[in-house]
N, C-alpha and C. Protein backbone atom coordinates (compact mmCIF):
# COMPACT_ATOMS: atom_id res chain seq x y z
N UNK A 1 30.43 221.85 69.91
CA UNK A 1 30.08 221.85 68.51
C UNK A 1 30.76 220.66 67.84
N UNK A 2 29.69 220.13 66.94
CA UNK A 2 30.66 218.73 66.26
C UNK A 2 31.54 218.78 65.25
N UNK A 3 32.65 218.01 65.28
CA UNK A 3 33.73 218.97 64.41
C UNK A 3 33.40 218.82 62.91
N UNK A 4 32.37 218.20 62.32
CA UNK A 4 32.04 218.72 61.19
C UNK A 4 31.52 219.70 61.21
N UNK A 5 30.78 220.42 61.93
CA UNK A 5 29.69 221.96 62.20
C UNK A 5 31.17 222.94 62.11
N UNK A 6 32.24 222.42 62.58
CA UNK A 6 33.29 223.52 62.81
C UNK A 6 34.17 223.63 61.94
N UNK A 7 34.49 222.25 60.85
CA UNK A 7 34.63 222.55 59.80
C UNK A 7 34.22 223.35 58.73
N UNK A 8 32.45 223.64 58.77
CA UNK A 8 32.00 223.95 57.56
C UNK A 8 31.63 225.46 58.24
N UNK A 9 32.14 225.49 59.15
CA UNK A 9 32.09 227.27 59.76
C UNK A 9 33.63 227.49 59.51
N UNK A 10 34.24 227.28 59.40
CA UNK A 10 35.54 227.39 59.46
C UNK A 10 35.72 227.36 57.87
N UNK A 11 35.00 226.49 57.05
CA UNK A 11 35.56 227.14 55.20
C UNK A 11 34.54 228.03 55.32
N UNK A 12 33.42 228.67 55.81
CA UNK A 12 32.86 229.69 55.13
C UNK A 12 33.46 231.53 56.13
N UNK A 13 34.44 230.81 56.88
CA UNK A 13 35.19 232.11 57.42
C UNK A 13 36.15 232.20 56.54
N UNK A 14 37.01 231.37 56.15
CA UNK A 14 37.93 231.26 55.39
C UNK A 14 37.78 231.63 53.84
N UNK A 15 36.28 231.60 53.22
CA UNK A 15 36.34 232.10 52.26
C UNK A 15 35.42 233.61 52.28
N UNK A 16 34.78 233.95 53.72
CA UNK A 16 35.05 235.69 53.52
C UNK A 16 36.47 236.08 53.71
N UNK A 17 37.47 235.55 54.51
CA UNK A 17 38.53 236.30 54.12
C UNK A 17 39.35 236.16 52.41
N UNK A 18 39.17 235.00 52.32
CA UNK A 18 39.31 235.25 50.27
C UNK A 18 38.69 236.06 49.77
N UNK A 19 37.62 236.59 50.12
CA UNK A 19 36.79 236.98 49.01
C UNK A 19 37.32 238.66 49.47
N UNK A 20 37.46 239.04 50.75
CA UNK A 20 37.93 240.55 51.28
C UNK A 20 39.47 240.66 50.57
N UNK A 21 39.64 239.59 50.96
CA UNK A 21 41.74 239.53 50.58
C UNK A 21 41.57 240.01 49.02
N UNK A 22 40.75 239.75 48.05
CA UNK A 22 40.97 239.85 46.67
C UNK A 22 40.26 241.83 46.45
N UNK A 23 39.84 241.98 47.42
CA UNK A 23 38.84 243.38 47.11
C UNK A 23 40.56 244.01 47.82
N UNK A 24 41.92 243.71 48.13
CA UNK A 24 42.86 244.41 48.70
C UNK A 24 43.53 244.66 47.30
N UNK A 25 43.95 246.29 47.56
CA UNK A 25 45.22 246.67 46.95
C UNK A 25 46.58 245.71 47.42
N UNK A 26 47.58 245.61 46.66
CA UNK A 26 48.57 245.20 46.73
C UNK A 26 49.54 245.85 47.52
N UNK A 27 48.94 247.12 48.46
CA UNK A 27 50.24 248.41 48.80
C UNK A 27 49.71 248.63 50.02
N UNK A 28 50.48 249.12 50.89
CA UNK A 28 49.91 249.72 52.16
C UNK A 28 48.53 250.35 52.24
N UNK A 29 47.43 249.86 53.21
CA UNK A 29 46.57 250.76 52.97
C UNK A 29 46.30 252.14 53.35
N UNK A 30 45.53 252.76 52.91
CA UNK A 30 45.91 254.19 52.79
C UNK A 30 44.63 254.98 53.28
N UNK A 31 43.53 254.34 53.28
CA UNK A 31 41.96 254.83 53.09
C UNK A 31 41.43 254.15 54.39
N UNK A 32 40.75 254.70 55.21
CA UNK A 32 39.91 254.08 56.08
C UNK A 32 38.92 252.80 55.61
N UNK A 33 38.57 252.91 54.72
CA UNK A 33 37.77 251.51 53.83
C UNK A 33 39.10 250.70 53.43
N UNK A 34 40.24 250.75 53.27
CA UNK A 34 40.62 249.82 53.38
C UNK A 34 41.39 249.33 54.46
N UNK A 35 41.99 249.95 55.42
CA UNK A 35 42.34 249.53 56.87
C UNK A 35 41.02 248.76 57.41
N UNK A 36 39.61 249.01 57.08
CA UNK A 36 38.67 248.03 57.61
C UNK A 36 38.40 246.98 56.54
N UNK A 37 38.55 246.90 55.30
CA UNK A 37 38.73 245.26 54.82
C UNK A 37 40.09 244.63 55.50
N UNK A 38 41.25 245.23 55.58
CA UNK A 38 42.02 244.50 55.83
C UNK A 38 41.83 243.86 57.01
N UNK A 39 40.84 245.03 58.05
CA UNK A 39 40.80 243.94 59.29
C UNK A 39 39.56 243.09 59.81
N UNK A 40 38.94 243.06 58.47
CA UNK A 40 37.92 242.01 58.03
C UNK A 40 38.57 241.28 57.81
N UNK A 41 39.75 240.81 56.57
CA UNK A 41 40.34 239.67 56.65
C UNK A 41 40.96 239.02 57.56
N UNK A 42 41.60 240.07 58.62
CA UNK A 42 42.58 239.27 59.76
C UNK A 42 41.26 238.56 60.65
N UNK A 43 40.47 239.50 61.04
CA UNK A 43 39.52 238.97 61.90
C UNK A 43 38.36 237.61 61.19
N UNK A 44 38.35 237.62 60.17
CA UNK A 44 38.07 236.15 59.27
C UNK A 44 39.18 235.09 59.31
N UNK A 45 39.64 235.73 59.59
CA UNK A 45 41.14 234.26 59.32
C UNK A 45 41.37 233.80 60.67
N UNK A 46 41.39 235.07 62.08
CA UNK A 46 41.37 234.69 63.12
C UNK A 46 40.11 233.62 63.79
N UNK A 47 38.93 233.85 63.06
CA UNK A 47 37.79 233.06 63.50
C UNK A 47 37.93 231.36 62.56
N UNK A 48 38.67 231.63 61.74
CA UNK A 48 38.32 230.09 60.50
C UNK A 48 39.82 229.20 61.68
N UNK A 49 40.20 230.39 62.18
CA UNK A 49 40.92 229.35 63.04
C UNK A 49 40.77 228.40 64.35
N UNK A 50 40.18 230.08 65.05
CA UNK A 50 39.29 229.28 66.21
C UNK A 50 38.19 228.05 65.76
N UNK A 51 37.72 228.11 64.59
CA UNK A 51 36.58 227.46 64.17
C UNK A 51 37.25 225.71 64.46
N UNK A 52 38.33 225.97 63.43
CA UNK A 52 38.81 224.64 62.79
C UNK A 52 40.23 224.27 64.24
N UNK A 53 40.33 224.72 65.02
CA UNK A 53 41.63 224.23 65.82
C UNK A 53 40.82 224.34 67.43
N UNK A 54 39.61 225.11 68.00
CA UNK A 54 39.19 225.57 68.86
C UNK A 54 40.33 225.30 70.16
N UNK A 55 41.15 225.89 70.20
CA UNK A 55 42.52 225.77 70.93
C UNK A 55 42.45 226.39 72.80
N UNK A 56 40.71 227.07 72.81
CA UNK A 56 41.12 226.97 74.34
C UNK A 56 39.60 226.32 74.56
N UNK A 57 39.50 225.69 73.91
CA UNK A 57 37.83 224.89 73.86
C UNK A 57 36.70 225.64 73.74
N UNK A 58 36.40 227.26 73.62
CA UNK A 58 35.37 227.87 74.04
C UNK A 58 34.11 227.16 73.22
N UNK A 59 34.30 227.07 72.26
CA UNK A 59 33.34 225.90 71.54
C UNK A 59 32.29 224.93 72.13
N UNK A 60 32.76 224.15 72.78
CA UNK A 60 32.24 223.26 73.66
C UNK A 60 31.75 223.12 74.86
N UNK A 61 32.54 224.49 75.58
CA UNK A 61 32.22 224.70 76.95
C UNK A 61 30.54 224.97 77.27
N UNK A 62 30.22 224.30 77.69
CA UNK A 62 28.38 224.21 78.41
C UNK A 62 27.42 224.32 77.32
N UNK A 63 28.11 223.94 76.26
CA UNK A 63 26.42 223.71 75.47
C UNK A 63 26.49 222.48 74.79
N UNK A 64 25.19 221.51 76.05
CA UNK A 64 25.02 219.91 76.01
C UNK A 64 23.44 220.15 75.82
């Protein structure tokens, strides 16, 4: 993938986890709806990373 394609996948992961992070209480969560935004945000933040650092290459591997 060309690293502009992985840039602009990488701000639009990065801003579903803004946009989940702001729908969070400030306190432990407590509710099954919110233990699953919260791990909407981790798992958004984990992908805007792979996106933007692709650190074990899976990205690139065999698609020419």
């Amino acid at each position: 993938m060309e690293p502009r394609r992985r840039a602009i996948v990488a701000t639009l992961w990065l801003a579903v986890a803004g946009v989940m992070a702001l729908t969070l209480e400030p306190a432990v969560p407590s509710t099954a709806g919110e233990v699953a935004r919260l791990f909407v945000v981790v798992l958004a933040t984990f992908l805007a990373i792979v996106y933007a650092v692709d650190p074990w290459g899976v990205l690139d591997h065999g698609l020419d």
